[in-house]
Protein backbone atom coordinates (compact mmCIF):
# COMPACT_ATOMS: atom_id res chain seq x y z
CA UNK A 1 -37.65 -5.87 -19.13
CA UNK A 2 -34.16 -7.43 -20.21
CA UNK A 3 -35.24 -10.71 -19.65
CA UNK A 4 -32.66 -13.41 -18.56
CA UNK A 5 -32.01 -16.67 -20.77
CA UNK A 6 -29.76 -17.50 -18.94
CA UNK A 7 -31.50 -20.99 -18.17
CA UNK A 8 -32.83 -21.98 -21.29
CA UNK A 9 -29.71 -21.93 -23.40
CA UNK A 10 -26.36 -23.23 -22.87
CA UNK A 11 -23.03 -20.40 -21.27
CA UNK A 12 -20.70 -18.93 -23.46
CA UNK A 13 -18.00 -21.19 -23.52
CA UNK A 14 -15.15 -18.73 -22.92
CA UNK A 15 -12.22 -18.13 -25.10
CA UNK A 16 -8.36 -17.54 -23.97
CA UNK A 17 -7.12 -14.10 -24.89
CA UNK A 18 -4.83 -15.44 -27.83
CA UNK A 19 -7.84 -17.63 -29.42
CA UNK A 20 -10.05 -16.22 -32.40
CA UNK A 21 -13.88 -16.78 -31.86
CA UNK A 22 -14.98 -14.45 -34.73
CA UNK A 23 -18.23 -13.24 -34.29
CA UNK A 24 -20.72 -14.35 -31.11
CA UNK A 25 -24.21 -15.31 -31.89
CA UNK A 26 -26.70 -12.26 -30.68
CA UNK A 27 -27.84 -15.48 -28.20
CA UNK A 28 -24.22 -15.64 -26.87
CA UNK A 29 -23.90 -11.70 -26.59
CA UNK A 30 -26.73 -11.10 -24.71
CA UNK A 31 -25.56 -14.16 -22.58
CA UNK A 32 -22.45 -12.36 -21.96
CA UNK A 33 -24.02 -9.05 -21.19
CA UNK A 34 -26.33 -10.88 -18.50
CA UNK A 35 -23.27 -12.43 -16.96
CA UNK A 36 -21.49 -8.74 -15.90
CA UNK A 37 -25.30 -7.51 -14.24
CA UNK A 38 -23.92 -8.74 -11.13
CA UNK A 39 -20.91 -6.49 -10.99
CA UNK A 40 -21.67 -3.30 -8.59
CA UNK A 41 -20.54 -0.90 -11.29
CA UNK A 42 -22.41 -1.91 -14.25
CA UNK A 43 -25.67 0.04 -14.30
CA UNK A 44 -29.17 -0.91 -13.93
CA UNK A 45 -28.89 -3.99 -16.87
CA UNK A 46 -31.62 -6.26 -15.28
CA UNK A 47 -34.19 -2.86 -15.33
CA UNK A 48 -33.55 -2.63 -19.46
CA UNK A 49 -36.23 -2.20 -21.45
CA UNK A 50 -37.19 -4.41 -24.74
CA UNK A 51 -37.55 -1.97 -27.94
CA UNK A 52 -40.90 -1.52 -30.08
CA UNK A 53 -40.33 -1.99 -33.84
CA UNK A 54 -42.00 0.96 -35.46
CA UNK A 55 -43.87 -0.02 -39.19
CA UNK A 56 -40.09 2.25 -40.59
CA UNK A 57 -38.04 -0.17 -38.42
CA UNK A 58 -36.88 2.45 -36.19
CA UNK A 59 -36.43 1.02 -32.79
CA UNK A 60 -38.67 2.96 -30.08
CA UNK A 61 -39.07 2.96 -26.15
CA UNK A 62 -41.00 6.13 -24.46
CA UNK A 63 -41.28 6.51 -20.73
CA UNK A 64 -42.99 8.91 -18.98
CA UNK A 65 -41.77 12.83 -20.73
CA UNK A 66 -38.68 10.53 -22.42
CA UNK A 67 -38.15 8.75 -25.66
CA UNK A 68 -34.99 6.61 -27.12
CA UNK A 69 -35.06 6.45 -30.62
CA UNK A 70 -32.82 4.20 -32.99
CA UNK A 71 -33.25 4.85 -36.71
CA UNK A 72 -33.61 2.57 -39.08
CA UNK A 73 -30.41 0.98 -41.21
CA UNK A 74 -26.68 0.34 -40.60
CA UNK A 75 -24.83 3.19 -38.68
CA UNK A 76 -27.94 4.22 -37.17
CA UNK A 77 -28.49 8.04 -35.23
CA UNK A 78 -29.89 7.04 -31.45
CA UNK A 79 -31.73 10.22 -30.09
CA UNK A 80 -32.65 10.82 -26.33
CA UNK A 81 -35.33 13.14 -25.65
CA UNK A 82 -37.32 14.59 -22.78
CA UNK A 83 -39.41 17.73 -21.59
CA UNK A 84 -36.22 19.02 -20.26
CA UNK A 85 -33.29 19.05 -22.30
CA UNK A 86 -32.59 19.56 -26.07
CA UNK A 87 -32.43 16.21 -27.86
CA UNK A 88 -29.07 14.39 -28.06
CA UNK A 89 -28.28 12.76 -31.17
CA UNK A 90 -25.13 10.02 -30.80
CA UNK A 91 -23.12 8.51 -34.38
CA UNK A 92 -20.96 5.73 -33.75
CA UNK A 93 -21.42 2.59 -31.82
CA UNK A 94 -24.31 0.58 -34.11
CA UNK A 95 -23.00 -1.15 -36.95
CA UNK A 96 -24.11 -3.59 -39.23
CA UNK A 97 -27.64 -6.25 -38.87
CA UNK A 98 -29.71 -6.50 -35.99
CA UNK A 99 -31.29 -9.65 -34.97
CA UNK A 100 -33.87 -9.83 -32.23
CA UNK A 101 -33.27 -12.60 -29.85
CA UNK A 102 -36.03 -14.91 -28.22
CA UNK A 103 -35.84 -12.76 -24.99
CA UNK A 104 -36.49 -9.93 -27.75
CA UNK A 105 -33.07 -8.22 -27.34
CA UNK A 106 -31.68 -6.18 -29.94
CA UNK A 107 -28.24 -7.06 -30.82
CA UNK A 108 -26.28 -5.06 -33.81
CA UNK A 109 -23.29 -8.00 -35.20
CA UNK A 110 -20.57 -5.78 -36.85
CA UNK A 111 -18.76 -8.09 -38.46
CA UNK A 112 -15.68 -6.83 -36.93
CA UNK A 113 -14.92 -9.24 -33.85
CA UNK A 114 -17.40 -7.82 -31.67
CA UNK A 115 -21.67 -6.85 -31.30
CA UNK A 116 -23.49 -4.35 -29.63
CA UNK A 117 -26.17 -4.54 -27.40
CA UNK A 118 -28.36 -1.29 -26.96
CA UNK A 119 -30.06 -1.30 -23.60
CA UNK A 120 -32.51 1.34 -23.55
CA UNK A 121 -34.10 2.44 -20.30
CA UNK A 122 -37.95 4.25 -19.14
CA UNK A 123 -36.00 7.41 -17.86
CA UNK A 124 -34.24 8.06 -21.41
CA UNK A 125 -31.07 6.68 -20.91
CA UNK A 126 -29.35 3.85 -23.14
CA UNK A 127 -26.48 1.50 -22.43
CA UNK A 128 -24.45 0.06 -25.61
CA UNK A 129 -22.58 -2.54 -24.57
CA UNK A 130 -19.83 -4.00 -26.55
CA UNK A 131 -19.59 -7.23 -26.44
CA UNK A 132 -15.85 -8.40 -27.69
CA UNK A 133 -15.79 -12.08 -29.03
CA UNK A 134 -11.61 -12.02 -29.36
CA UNK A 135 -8.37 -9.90 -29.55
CA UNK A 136 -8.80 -9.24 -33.42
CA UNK A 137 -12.18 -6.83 -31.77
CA UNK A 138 -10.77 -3.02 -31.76
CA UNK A 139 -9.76 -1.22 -28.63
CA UNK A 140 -11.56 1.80 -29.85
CA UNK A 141 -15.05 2.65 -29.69
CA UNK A 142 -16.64 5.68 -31.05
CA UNK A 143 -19.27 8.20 -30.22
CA UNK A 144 -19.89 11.78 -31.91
CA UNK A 145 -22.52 13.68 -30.04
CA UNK A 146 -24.66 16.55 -31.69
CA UNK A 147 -28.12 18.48 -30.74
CA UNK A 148 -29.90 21.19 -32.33
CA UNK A 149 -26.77 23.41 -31.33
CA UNK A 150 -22.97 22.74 -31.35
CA UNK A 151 -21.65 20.67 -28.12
CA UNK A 152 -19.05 20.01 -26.17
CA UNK A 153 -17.76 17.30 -24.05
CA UNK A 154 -15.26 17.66 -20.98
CA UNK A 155 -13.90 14.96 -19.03
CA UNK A 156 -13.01 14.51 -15.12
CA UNK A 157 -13.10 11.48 -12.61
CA UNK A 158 -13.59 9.24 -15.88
CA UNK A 159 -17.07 10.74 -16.76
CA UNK A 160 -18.05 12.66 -19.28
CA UNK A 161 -20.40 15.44 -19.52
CA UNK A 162 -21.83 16.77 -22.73
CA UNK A 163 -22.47 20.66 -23.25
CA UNK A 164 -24.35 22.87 -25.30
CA UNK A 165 -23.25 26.16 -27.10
CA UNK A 166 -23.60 27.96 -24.14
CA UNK A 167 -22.15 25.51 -21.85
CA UNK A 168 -24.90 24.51 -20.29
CA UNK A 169 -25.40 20.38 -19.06
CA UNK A 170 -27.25 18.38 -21.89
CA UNK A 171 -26.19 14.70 -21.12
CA UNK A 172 -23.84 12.34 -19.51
CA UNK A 173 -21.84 9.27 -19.89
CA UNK A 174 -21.05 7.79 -16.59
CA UNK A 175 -17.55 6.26 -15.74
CA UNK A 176 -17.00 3.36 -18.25
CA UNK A 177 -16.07 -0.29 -16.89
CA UNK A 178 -15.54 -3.48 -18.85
CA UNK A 179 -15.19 -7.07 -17.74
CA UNK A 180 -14.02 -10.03 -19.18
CA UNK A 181 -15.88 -13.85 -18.84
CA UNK A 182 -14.33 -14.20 -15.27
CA UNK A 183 -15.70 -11.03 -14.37
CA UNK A 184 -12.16 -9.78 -14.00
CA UNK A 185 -11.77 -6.42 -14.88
CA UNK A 186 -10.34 -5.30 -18.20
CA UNK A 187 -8.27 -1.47 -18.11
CA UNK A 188 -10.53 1.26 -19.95
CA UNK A 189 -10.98 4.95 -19.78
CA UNK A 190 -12.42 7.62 -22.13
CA UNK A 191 -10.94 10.08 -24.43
CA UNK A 192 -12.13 13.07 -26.54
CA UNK A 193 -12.02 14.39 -29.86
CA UNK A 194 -14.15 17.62 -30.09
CA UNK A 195 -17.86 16.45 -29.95
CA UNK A 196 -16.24 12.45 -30.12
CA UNK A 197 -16.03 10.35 -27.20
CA UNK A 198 -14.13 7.27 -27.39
CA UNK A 199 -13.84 4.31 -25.19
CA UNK A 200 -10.70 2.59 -25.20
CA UNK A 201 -10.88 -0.95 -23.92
CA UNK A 202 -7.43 -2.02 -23.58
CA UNK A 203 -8.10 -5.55 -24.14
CA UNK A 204 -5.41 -7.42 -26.89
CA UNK A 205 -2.66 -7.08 -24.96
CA UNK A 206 -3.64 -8.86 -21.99
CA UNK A 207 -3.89 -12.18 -20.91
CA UNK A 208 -8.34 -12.25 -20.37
CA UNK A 209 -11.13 -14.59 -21.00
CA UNK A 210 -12.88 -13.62 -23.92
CA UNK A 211 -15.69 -12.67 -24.66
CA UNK A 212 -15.29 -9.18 -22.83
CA UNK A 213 -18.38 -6.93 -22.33
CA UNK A 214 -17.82 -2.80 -21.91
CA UNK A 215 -20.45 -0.31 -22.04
CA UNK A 216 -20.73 3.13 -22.42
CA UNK A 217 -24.11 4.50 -20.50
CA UNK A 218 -25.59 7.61 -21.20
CA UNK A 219 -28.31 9.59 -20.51
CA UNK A 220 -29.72 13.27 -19.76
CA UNK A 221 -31.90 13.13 -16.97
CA UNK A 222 -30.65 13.31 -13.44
CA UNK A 223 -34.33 13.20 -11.74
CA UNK A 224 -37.05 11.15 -12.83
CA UNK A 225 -39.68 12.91 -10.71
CA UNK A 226 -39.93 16.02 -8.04
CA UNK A 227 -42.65 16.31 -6.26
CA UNK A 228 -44.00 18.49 -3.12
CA UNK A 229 -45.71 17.56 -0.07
CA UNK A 230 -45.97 19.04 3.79
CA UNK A 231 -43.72 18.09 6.70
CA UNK A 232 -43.48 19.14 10.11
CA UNK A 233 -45.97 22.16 8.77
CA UNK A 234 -43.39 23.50 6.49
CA UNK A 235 -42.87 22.63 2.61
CA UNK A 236 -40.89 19.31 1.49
CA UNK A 237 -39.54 18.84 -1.86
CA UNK A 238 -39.11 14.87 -2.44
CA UNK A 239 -36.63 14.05 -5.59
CA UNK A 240 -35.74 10.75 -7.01
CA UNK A 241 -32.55 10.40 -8.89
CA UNK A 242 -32.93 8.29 -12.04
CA UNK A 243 -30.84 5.64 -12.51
CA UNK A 244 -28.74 6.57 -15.20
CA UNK A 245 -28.25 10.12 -12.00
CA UNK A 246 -27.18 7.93 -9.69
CA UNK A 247 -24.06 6.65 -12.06
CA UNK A 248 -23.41 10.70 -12.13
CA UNK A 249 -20.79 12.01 -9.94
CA UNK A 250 -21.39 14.77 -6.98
CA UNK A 251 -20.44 17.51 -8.65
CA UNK A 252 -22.62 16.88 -11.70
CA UNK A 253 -25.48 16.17 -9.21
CA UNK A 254 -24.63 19.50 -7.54
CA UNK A 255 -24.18 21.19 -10.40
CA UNK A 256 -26.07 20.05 -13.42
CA UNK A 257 -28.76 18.61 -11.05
CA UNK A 258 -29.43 21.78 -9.07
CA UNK A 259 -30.06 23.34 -11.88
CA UNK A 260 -32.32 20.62 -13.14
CA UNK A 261 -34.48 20.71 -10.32
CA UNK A 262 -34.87 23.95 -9.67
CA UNK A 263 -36.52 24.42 -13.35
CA UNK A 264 -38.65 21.15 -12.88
CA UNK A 265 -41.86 21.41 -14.57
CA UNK A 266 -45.36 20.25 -12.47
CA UNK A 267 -47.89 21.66 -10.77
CA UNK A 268 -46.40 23.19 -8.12
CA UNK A 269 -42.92 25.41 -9.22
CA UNK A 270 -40.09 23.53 -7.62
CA UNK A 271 -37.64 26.15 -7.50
CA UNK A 272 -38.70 29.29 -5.07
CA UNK A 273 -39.13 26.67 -2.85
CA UNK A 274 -35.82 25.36 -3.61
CA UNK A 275 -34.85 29.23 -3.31
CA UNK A 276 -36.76 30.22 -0.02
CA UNK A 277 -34.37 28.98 2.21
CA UNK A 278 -30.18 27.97 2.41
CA UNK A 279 -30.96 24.85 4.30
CA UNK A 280 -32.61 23.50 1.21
CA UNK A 281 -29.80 24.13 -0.74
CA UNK A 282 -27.75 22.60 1.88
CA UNK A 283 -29.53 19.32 2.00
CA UNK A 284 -29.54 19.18 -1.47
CA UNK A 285 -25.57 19.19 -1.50
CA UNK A 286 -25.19 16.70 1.14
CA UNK A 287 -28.22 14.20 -0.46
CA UNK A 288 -25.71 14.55 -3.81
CA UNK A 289 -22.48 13.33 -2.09
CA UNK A 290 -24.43 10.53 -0.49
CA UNK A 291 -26.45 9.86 -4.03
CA UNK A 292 -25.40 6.51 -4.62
CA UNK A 293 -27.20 5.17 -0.98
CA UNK A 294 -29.91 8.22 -0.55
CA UNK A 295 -32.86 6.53 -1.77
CA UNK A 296 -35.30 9.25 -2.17
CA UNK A 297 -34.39 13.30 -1.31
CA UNK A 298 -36.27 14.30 1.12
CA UNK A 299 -34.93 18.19 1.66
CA UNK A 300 -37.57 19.65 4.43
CA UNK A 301 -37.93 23.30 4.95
CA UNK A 302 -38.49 23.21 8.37
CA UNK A 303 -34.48 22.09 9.05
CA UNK A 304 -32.51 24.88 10.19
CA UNK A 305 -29.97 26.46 8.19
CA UNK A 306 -26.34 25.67 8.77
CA UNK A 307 -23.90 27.58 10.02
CA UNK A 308 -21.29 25.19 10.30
CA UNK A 309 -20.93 22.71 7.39
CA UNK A 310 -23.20 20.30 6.25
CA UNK A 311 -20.39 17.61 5.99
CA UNK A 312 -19.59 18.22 10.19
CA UNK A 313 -21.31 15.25 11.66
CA UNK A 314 -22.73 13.56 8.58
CA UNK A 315 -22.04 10.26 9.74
CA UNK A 316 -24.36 11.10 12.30
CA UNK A 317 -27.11 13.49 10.78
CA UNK A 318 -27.73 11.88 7.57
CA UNK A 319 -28.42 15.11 5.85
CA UNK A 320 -30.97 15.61 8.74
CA UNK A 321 -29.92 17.78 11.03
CA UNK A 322 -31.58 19.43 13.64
CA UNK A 323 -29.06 22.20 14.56
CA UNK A 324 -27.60 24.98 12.80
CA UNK A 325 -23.95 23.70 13.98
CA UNK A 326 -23.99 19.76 15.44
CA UNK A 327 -26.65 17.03 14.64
């Protein structure tokens, strides 16, 4: 796990937004990084995972039917993989040496005003978070995106979803943020260039404490296990969003997720259950617009199915409803 050091080593002593720092030590960066985990925004940063150092110096972490790979080498390819989806190969974003730091964090220092710290996570996600030690860092951060087919990558509410030749989901970058020392937050959105996403972290021109941390986070699975159980002497299909799913907006959850879970492999087929009955369906939909405070998805068979919709009385229901029309 990302393991704070925090008290062992002196804070960052921040810099105004008109001095030059140069280059952070990896110590100072991961520092930094540590400092925005607090912020309600920034992904799962304390749950990070520490990389093994394969005998090629690729950096490795595997969780259960994922893998995040990092080659070797300046400009490293990082690869996602899992039993679901097609790999995802990302360009861009590591550059130049990596030192390990005592907490054995990975941090890549550029050279170029700024470092990178790859977070990696168990369900096959990654965070690479920029770290900016002054206003001579760019404002521009790229990302080119490639599988074992040609992809896409379309934009909306801020996050963006990559897709394969025949449009189909294949991975995710949730909504970016960025935060400078004070935790104040620093203006940045995403843009595209065919299969390049870039973050643009609008940071020179303002008056911010450097240094000033920015992610992107991306990932492919939405679920990181289905399973199937009994309730009320009908069928119940449990789901538990990943972390890097719950970052993922409704309709990806409703869309991209759906689909996800409905072809979910295990020992019991997920999806004519999933199929046997609208008010599965329907709990399914409201359990996605609640996804950030659902905990687990319970969708239970034995629920009627709604004739009014599931959204009427929400408040109240919970996405567990007991009439076709009210509560």
């Amino acid at each position: 796990m990302f393991i704070s050091v925090l008290a062992s080593i002196a804070t960052v002593v921040p810099a105004a937004a008109d001095d030059t720092q140069g280059e952070l030590s990896a110590t100072d960066a991961v520092v930094a990084v540590q400092e925005v985990a607090s912020q309600s925004n920034t992904g799962p940063i304390d749950e990070a995972e520490t990389f093994t150092v394969e005998s090629d110096g690729s950096r490795v972490v595997v969780g259960e039917g994922t893998k995040v790979a990092i080659e070797a080498g300046n400009s490293p390819t990082i690869t996602l993989e899992s039993e679901i989806y097609e790999p995802l190969h990302v360009n861009g974003g590591l550059e130049g040496e990596v030192e390990v730091t005592s907490d054995g964090t990975s941090v890549y220092e550029t050279k170029q005003n700024y470092s990178v710290v790859p977070l990696p996570y168990k369900d096959g996600s990654i965070q690479l978070i920029n770290v900016i030690a002054d206003s001579a860092a760019p404002e521009r951060y790229e990302y080119d995106f490639s599988s074992t087919t040609p992809v896409s990558i379309t934009l909306k509410d801020g996050v963006a979803v990559i897709l394969d030749v025949n449009g189909d989901f294949i991975g995710g970058v949730t909504a970016p943020w960025a935060y400078d020392a004070h935790g104040v937050a620093v203006p940045t959105h995403f843009e595209i260039a065919g299969s390049t996403l870039i973050q643009v972290v609008e940071h020179s021109s303002g008056s911010y404490t450097y240094p000033i941390s920015a992610d992107p986070y991306l990932g492919q699975k939405l679920f990181s296990w289905i399973s199937v159980d009994s309730f009320q002497g009908d069928s119940r299909v449990n789901l538990q969003p990943t972390d890097f799913g719950r970052g993922m907006p409704p309709w990806v959850m409703t869309g991209a997720g759906w689909t996800e879970a409905v072809g979910w492999p295990g020992p019991v087929p997920v999806g004519p259950i999933l199929g046997s009955k609208a008010t599965l369906r329907q709990q399914f939909d409201c359990h996605a617009f609640g996804n950030a405070f659902a905990g687990t998805w319970n969708l239970e068979r034995f629920r009627p199915n709604r004739t009014t919709v599931w959204s009427f009385g929400v408040a109240i229901h919970h996405c567990n409803w007991t009439t076709a029309n009210q509560y």
